[in-house]
Protein backbone atom coordinates (compact mmCIF):
# COMPACT_ATOMS: atom_id res chain seq x y z
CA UNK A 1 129.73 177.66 84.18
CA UNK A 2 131.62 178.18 81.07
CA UNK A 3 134.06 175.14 82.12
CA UNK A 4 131.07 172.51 82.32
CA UNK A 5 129.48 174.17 78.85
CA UNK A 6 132.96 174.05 77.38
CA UNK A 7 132.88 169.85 78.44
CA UNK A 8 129.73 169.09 77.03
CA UNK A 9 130.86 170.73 73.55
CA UNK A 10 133.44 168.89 73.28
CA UNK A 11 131.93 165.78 74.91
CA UNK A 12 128.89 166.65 71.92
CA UNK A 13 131.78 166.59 68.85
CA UNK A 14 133.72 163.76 70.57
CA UNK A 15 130.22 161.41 70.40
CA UNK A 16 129.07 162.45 66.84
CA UNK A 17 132.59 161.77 65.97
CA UNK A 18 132.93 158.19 67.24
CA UNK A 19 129.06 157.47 66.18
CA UNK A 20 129.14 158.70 63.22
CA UNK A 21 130.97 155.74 61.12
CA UNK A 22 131.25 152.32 61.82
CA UNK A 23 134.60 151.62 60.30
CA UNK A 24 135.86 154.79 62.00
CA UNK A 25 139.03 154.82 64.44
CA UNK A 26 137.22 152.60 67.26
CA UNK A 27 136.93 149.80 64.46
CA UNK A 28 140.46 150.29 63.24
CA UNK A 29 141.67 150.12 66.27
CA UNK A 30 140.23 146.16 66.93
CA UNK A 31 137.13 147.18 69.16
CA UNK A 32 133.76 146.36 68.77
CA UNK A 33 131.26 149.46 67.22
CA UNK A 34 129.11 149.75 70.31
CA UNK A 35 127.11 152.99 71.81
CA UNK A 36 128.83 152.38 75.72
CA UNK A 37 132.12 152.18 74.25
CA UNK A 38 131.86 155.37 71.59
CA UNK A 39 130.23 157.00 74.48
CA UNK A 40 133.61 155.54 77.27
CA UNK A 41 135.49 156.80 74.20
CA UNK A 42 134.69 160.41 74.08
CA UNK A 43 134.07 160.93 77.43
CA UNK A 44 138.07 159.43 77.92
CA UNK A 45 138.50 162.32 74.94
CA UNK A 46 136.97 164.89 76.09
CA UNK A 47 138.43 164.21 79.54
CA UNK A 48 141.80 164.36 77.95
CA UNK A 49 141.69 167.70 76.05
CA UNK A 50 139.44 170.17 77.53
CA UNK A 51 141.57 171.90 79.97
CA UNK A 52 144.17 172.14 77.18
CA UNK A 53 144.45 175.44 75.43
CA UNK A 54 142.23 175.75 71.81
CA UNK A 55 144.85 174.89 69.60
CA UNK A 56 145.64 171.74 71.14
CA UNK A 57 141.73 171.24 71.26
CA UNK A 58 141.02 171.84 67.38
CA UNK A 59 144.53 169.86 66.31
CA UNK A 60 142.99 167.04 68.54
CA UNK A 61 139.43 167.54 66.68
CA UNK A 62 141.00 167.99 63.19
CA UNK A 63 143.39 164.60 63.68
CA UNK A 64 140.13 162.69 65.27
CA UNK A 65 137.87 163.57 62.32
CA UNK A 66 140.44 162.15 59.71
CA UNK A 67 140.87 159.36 61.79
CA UNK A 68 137.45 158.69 61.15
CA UNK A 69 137.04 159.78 58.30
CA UNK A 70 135.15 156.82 56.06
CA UNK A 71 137.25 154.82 53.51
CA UNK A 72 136.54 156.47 49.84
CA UNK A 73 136.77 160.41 51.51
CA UNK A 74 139.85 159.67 52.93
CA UNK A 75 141.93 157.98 49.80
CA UNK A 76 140.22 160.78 47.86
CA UNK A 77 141.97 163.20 49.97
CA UNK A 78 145.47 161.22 49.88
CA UNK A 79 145.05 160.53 53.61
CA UNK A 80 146.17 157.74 55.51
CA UNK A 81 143.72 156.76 58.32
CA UNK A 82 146.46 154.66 60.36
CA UNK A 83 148.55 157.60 60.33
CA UNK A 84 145.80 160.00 61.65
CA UNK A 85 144.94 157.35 64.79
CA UNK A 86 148.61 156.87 65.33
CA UNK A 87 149.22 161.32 65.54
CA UNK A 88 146.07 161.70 67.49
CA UNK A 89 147.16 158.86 70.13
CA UNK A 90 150.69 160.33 70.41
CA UNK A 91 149.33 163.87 70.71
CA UNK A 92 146.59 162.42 73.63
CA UNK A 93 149.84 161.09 75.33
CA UNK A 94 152.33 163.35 75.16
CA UNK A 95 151.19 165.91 77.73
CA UNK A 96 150.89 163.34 80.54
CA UNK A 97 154.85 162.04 78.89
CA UNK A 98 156.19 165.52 79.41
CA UNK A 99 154.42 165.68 83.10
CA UNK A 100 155.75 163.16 83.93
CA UNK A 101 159.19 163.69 82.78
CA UNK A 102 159.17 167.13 84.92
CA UNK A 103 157.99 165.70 87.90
């Protein structure tokens, strides 16, 4: 029980994060700002990080809300957006790397 209410957190943070701005990392990244694909989005997230342990969950969280972070808070901050996307996709991909480096 606490596995599936664990998912749907995340799965609830992962949506509000990919709704919540239109040029957010979806955007940057060349796709269209659509509900199906914000929703294929975090669910693909969510998918990817919830069995992880919670560090590796917040770090994920923390790099996906400054990669979506809107234009003015970011540059206000000193924080590069591209940079954020780019850390968050190499931190989504690395455990499956090292898996399959071991196996």
């Amino acid at each position: 029980m606490m596995e599936y209410l664990r998912f749907v957190l995340l799965l609830g943070v992962a949506l509000i994060l990919f709704m919540s701005n239109s040029d957010g990392m979806l955007a940057r990244l060349g796709f269209e700002q659509s509900v199906l694909l914000s929703v294929f989005a975090a669910l693909l997230l969510t998918s990817l990080i919830y069995e992880y342990r919670l560090v590796f969950v917040i770090a994920t969280l923390l790099l996906a809300v400054g990669a979506n972070l809107p234009a003015e808070p970011a540059l206000g901050l000193g924080f590069e957006r591209d940079y954020a996307i780019a850390a968050l996709l190499a931190a989504l991909i690395s455990p499956w790397v090292v898996r399959m480096l071991d196996s």
